[in-house]
C-alpha atoms as a PDB file:
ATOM      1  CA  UNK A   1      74.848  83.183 163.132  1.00  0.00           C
ATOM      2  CA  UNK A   2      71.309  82.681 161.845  1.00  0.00           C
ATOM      3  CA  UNK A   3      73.163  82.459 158.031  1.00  0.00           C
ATOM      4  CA  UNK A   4      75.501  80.057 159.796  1.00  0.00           C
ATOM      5  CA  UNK A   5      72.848  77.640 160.755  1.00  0.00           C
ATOM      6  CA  UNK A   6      70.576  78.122 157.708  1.00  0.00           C
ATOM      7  CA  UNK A   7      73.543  76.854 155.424  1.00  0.00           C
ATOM      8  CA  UNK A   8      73.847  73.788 158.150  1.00  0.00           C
ATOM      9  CA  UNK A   9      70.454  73.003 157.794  1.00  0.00           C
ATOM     10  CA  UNK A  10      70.526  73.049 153.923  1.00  0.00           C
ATOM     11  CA  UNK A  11      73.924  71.212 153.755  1.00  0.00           C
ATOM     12  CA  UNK A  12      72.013  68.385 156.272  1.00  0.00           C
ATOM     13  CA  UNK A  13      68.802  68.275 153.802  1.00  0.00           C
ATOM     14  CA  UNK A  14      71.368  67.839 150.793  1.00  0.00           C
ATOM     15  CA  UNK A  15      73.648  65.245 152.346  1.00  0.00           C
ATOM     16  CA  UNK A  16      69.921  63.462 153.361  1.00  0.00           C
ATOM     17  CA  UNK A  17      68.644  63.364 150.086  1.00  0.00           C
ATOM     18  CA  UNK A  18      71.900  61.886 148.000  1.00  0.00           C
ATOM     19  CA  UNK A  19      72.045  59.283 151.009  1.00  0.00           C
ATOM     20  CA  UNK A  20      67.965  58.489 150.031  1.00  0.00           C
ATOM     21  CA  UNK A  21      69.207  58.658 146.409  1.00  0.00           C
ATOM     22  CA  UNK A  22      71.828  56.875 146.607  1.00  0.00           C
ATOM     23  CA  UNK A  23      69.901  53.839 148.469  1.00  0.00           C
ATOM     24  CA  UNK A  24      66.606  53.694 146.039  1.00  0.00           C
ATOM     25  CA  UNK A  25      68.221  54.484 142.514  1.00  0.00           C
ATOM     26  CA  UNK A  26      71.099  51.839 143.036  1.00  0.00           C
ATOM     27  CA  UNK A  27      71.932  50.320 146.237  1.00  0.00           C
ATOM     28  CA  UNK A  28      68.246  48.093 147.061  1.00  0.00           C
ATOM     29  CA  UNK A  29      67.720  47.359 143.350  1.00  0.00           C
ATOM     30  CA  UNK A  30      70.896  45.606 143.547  1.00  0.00           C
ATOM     31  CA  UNK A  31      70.703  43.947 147.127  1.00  0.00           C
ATOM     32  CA  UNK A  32      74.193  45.932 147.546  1.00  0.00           C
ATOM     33  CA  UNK A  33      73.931  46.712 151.159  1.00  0.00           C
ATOM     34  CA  UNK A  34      75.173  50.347 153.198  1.00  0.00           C
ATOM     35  CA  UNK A  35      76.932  50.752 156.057  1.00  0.00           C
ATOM     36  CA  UNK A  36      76.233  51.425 159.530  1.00  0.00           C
ATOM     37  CA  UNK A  37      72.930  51.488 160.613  1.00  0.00           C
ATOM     38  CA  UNK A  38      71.826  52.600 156.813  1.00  0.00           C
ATOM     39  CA  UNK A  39      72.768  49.074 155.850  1.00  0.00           C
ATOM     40  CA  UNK A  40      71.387  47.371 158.731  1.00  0.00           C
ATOM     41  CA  UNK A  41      68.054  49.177 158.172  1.00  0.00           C
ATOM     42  CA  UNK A  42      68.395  48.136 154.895  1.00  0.00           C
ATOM     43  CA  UNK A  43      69.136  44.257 155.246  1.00  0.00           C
ATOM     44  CA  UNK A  44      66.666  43.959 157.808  1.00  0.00           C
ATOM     45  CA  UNK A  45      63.833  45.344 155.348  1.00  0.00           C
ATOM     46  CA  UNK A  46      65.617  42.877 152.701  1.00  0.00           C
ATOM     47  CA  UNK A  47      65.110  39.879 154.939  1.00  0.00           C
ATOM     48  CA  UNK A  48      61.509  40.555 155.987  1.00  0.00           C
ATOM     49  CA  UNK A  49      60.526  41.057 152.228  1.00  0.00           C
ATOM     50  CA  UNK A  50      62.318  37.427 151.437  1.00  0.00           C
ATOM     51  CA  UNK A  51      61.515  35.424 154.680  1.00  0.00           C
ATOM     52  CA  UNK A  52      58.424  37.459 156.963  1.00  0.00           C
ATOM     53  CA  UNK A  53      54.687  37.748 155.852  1.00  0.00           C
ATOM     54  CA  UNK A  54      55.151  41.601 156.065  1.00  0.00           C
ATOM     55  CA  UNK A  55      57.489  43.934 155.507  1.00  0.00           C
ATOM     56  CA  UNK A  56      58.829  46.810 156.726  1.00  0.00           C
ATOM     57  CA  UNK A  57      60.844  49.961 154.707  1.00  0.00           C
ATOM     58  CA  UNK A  58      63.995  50.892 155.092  1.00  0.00           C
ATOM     59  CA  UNK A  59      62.933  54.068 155.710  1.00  0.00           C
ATOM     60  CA  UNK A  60      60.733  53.770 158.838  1.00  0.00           C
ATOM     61  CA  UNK A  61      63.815  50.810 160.271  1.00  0.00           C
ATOM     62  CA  UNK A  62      66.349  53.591 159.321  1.00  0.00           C
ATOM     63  CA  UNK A  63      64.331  56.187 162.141  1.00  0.00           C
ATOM     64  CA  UNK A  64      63.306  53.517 164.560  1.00  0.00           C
ATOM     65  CA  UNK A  65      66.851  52.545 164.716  1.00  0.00           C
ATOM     66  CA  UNK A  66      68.113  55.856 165.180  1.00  0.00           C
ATOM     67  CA  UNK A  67      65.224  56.774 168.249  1.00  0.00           C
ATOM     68  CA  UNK A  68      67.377  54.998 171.207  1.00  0.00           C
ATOM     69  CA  UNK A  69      70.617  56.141 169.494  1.00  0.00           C
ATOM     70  CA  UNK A  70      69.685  59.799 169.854  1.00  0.00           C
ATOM     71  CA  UNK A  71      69.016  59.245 173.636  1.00  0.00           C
ATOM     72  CA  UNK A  72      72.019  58.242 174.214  1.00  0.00           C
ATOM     73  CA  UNK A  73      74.057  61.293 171.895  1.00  0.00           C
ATOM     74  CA  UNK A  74      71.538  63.851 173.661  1.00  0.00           C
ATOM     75  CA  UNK A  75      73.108  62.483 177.450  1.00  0.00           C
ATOM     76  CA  UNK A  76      76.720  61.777 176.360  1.00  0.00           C
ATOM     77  CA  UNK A  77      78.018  63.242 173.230  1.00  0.00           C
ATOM     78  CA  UNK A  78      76.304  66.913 173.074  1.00  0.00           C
ATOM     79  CA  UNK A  79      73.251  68.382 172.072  1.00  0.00           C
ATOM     80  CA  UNK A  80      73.389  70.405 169.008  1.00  0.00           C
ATOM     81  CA  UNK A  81      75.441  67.558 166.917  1.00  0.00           C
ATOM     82  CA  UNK A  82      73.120  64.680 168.410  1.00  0.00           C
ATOM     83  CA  UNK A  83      70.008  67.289 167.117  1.00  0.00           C
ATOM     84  CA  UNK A  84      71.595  67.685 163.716  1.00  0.00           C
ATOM     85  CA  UNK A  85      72.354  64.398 163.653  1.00  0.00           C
ATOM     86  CA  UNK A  86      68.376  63.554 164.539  1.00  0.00           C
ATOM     87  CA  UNK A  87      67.468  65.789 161.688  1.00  0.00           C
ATOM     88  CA  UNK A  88      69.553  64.323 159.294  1.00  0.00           C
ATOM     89  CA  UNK A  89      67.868  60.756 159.686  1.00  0.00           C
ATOM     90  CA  UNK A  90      64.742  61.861 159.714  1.00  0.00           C
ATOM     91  CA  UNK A  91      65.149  63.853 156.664  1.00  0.00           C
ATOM     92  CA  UNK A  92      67.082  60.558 154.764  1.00  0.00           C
ATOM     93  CA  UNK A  93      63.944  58.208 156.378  1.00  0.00           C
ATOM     94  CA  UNK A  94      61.840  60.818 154.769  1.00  0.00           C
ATOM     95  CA  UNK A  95      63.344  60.907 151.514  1.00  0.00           C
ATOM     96  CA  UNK A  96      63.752  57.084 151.431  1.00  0.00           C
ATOM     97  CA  UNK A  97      59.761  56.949 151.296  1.00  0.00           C
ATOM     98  CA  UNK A  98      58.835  59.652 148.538  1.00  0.00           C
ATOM     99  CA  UNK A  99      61.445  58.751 146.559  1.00  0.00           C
ATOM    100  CA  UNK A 100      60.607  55.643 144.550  1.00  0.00           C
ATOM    101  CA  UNK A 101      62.882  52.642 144.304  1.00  0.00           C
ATOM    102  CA  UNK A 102      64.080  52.477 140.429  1.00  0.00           C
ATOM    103  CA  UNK A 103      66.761  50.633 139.014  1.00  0.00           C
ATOM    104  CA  UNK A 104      68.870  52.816 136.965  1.00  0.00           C
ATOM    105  CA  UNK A 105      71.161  50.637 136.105  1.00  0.00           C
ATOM    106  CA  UNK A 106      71.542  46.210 135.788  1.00  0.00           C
ATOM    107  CA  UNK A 107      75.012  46.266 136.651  1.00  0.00           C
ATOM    108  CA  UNK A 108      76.264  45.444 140.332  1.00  0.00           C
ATOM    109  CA  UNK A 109      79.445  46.917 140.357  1.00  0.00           C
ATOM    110  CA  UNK A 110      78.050  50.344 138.509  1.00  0.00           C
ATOM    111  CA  UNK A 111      75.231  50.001 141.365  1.00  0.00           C
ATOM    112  CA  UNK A 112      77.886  49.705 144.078  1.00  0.00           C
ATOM    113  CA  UNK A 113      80.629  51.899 143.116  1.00  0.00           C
ATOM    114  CA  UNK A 114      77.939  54.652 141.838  1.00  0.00           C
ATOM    115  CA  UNK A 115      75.750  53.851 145.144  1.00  0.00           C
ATOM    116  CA  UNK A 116      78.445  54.318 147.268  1.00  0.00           C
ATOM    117  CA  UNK A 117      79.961  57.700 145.462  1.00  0.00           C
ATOM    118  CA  UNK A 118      76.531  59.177 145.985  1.00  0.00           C
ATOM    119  CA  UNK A 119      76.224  57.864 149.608  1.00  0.00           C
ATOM    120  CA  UNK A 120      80.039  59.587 150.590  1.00  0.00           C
ATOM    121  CA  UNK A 121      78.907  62.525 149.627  1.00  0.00           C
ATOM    122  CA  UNK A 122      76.268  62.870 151.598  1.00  0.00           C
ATOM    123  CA  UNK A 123      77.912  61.502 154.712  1.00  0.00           C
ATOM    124  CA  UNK A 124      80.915  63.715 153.764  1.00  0.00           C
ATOM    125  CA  UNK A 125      79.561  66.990 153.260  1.00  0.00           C
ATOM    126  CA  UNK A 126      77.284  66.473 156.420  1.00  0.00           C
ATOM    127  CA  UNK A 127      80.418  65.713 158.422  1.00  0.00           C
ATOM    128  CA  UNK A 128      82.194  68.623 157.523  1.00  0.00           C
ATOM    129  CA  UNK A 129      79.399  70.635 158.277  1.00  0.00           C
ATOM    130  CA  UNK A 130      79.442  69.520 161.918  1.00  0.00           C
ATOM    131  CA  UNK A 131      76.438  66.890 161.929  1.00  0.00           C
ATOM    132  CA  UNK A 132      76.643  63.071 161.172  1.00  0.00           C
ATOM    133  CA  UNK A 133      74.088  60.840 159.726  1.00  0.00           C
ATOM    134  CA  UNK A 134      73.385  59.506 163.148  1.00  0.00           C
ATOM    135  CA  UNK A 135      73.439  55.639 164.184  1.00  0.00           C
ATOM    136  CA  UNK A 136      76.810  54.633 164.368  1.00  0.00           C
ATOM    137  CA  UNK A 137      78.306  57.626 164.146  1.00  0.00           C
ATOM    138  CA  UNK A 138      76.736  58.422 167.611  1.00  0.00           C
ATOM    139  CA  UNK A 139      77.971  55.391 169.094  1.00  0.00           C
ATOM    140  CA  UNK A 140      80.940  55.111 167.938  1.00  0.00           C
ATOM    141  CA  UNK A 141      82.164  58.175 169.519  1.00  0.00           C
ATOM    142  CA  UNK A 142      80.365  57.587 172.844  1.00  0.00           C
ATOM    143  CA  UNK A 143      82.395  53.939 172.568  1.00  0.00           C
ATOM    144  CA  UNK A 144      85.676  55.668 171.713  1.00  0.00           C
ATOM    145  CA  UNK A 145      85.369  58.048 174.421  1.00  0.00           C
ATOM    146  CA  UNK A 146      84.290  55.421 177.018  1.00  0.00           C
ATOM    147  CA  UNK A 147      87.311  53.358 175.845  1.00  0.00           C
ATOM    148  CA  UNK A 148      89.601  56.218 173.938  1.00  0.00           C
ATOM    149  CA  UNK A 149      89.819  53.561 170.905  1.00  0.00           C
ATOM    150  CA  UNK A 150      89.950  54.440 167.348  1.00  0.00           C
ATOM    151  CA  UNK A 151      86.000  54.773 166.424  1.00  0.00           C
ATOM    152  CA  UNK A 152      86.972  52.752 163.045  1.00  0.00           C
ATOM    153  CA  UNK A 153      87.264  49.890 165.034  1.00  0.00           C
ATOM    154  CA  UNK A 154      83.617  50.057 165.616  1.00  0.00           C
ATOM    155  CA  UNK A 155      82.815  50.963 161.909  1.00  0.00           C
ATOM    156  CA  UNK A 156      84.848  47.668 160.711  1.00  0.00           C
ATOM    157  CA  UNK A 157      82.991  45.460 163.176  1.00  0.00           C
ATOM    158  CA  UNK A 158      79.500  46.654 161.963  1.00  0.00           C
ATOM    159  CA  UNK A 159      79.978  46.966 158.248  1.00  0.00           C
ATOM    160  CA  UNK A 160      81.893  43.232 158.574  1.00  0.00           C
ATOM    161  CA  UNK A 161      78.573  41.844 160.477  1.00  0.00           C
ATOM    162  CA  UNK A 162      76.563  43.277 157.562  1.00  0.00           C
ATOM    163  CA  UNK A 163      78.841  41.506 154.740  1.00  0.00           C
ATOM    164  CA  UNK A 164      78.601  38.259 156.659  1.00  0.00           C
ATOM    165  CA  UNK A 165      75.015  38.461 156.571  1.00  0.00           C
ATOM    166  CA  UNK A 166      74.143  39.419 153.407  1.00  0.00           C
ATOM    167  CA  UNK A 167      76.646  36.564 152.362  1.00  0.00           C
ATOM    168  CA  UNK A 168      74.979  33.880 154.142  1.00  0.00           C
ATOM    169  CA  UNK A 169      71.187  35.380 153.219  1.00  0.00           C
ATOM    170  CA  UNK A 170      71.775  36.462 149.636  1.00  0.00           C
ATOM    171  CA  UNK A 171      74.941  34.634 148.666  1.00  0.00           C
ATOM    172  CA  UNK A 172      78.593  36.054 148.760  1.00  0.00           C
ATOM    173  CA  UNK A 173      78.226  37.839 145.473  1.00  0.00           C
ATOM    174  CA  UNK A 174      76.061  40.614 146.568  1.00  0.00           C
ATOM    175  CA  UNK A 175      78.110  40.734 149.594  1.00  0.00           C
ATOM    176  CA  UNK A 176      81.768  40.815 147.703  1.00  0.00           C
ATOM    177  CA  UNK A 177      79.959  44.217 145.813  1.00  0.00           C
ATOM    178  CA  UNK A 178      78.874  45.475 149.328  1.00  0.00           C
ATOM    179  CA  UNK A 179      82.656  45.799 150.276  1.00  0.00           C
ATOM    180  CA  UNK A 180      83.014  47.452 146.845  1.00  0.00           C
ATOM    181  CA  UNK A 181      80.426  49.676 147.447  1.00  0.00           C
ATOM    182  CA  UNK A 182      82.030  50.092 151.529  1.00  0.00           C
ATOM    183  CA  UNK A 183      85.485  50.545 150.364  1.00  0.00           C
ATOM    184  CA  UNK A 184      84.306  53.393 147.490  1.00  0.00           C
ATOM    185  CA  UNK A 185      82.066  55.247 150.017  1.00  0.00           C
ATOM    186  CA  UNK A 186      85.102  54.893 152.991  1.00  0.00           C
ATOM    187  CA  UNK A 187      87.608  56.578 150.652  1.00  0.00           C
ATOM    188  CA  UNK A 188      85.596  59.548 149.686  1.00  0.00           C
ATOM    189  CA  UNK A 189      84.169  60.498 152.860  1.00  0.00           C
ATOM    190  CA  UNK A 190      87.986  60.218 154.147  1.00  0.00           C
ATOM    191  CA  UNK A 191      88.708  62.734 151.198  1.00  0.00           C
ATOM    192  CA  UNK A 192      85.712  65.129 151.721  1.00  0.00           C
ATOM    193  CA  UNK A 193      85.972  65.384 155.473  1.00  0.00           C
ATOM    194  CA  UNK A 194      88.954  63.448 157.507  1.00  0.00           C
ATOM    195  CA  UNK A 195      89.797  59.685 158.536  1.00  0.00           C
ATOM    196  CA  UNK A 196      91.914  60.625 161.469  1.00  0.00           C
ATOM    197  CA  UNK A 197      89.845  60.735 164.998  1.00  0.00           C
ATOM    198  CA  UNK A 198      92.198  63.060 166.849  1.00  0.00           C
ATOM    199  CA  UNK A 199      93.565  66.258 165.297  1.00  0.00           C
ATOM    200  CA  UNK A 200      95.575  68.646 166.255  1.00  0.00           C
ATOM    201  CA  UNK A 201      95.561  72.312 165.947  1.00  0.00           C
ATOM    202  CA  UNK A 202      98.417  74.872 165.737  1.00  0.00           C
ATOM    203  CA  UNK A 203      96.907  78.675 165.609  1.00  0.00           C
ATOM    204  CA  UNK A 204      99.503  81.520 165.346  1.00  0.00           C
ATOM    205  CA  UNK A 205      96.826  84.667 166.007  1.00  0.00           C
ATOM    206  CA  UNK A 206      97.501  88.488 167.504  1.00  0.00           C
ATOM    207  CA  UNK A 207      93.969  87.723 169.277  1.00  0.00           C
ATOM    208  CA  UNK A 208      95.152  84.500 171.889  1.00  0.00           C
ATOM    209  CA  UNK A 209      93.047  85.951 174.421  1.00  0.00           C
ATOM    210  CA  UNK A 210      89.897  86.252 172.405  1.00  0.00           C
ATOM    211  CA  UNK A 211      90.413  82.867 170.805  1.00  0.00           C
ATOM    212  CA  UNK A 212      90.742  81.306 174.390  1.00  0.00           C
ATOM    213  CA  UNK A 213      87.936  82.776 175.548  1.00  0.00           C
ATOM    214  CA  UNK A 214      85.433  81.489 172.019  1.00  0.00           C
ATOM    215  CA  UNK A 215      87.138  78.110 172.349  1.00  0.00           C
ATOM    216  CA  UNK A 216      86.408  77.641 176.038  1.00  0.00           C
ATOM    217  CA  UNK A 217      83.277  78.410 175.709  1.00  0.00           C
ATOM    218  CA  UNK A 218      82.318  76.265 172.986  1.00  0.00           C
ATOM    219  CA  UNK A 219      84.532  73.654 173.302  1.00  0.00           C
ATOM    220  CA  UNK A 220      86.091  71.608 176.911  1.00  0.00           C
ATOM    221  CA  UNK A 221      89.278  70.932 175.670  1.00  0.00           C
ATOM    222  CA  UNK A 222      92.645  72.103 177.123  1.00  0.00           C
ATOM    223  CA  UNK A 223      94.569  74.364 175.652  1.00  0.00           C
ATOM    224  CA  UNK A 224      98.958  75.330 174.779  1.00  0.00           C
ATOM    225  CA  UNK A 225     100.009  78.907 175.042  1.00  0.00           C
ATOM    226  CA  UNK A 226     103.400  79.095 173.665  1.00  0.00           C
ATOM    227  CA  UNK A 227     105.368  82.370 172.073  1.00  0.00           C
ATOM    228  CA  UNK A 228     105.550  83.393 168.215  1.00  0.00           C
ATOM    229  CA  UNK A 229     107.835  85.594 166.238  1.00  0.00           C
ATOM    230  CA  UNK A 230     107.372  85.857 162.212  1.00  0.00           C
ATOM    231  CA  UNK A 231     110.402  85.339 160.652  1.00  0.00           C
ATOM    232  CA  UNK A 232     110.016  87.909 157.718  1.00  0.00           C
ATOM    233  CA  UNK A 233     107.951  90.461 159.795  1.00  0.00           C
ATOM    234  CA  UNK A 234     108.998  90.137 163.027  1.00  0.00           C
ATOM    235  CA  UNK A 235     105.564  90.236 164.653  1.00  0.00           C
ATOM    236  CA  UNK A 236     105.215  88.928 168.025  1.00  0.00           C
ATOM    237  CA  UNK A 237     102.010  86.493 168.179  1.00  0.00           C
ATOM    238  CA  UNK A 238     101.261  83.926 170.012  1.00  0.00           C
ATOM    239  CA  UNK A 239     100.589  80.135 169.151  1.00  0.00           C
ATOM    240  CA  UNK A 240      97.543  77.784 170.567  1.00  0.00           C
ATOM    241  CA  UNK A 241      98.258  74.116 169.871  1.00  0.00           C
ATOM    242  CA  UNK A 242      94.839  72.193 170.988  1.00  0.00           C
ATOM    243  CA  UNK A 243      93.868  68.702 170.208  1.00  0.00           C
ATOM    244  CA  UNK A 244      90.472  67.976 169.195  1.00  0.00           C
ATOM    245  CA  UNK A 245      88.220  64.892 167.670  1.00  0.00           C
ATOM    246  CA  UNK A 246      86.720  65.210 164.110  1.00  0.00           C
ATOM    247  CA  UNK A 247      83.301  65.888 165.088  1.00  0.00           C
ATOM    248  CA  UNK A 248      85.166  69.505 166.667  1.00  0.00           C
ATOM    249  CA  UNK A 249      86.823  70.139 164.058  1.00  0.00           C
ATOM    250  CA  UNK A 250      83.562  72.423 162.288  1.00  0.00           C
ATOM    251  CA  UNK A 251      82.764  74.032 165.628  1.00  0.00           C
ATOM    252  CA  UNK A 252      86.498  75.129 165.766  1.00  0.00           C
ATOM    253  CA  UNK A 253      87.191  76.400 162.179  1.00  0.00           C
ATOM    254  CA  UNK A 254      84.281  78.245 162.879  1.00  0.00           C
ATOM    255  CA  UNK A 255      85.372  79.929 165.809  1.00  0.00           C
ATOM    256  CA  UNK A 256      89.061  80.916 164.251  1.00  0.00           C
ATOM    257  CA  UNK A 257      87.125  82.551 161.265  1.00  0.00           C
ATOM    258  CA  UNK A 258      84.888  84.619 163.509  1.00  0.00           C
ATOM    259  CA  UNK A 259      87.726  85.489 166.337  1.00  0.00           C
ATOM    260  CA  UNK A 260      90.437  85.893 163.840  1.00  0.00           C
ATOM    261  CA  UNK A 261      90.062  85.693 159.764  1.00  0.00           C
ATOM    262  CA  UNK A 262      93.389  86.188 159.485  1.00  0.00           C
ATOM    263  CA  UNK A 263      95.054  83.338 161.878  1.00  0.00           C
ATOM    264  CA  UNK A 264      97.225  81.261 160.351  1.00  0.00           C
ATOM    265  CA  UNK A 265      95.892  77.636 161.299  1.00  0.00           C
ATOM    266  CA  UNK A 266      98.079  73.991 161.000  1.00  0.00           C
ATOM    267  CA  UNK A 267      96.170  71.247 160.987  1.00  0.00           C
ATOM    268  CA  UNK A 268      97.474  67.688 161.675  1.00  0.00           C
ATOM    269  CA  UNK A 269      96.843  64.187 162.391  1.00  0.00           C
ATOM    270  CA  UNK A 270      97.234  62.944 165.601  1.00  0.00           C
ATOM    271  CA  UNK A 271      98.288  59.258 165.819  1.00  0.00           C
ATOM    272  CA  UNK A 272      98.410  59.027 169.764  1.00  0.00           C
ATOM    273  CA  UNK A 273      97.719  60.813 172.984  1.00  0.00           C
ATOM    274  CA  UNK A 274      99.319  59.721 176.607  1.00  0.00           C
ATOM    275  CA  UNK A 275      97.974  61.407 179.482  1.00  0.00           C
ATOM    276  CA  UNK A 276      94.484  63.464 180.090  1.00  0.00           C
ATOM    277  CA  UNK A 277      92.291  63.620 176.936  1.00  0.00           C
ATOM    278  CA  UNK A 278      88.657  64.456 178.327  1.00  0.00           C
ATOM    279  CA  UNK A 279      86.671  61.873 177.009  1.00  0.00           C
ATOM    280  CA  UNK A 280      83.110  62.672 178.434  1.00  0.00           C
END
């Protein structure tokens, strides 16, 4: 367990610093903006440099953005992904100030595409390790469980109120190679972790009682007992279908691999649920 968390923490500090990387080597030089609350932290900093008499760094807006945000994940979405989640932006906001901001390269689109590569990765890998980057990540799940809509949704409406922005401040240039940058960074994080907000999970195990019992205790969610035969062997198991959201989907792999290595696990997208989905 204490290997477990040790690898979480250095997976966190990893994804932090290629998110800091990928925001002062290409991303500000070229006034191609992030998403979420990265890019709002970032055009904010952007538009006090251009328009205010001080200025603030992205860095330092990046934490004092997240500080309400991770009030509201530690009271409604759970306490070790909201503290992961804390870490993560503090590490990034911590990065984004030692690192200095050099221009690697004078082309926008190698600044946005590259910039955005760099910036999924971080975001991915933290993802799959069962943390987020905070912001609106945090949100967008409390939203989505308030309202049980897709949490993309949310995503398009904030990263379409940073385009518009940046358009009308800094001209629709810079903001055509921010949806560049959006689009590149959306696709890989969809490849490294998953796009789909519900998933569900088909177990076939000789251990249903044990895996019950670890699932219920780390996770609320309701669980499927039906029977299994193999076909070649003729084994009788048994098989646990359970749905789950994305940010589960660590905490449960987890739990299969320490219950039962040898489980055979399906996993598969779930495109709608009608009746009782806990949401809180």
């Amino acid at each position: 367990m204490v290997w477990l968390e040790t690898k979480k923490i250095i997976i966190v500090v990893i994804g932090a610093f290629l998110n800091a990387m990928s925001l002062n080597f290409f991303l500000i030089p070229a006034n191609v903006y992030a998403s979420g609350f990265t890019g709002i932290a970032q055009l904010v900093s952007s538009i006090l440099g251009e328009f205010a008499p001080f200025n603030i760094s992205t860095g330092i807006l990046l934490l004092l953005l997240n500080i309400p945000v991770t009030i509201l994940g530690w009271k409604k979405v759970g306490k070790s992904f909201t503290l992961y989640s804390f870490i993560s932006v503090l590490l990034s906001s911590f990065f984004l100030e030692i690192i200095p901001v050099k221009e690697v390269s004078s082309d926008i689109l190698l600044n946005a595409v590259f910039g955005g590569v760099i910036a999924a990765l971080g975001v991915g890998l933290t993802l799959k390790w069962g943390a987020s980057t905070g912001g609106m990540d945090i949100i967008a799940m409390v939203l989505s469980r308030m309202n049980d809509r897709p949490v993309g949704t949310y995503f398009f409406t904030l990263n379409g109120i940073i385009i518009m922005t940046a358009g009308f401040v800094f001209g629709w240039e810079n903001a055509l190679y921010t949806l560049v940058a959006l689009y590149v960074s959306t696709r890989l994080i969809d490849a490294i972790h998953t796009r789909h907000e519900k998933l569900t999970a088909m177990i076939v195990t000789k251990k249903s009682d044990e895996l019950k019992k670890a699932i219920h205790d780390k996770l609320v969610r309701g669980i499927t007992l039906l029977p299994a035969k193999g076909a070649f062997s003729g084994e009788q198991k048994e098989m646990l279908i359970i749905v789950v959201t994305r940010y589960e989907l660590y905490d449960l792999e987890h739990i299969i691999k320490e219950v039962d290595p040898h489980a055979f696990t399906n996993i598969v997208e779930t495109a709608g649920i009608f009746g009782f989905f806990r949401k809180e």
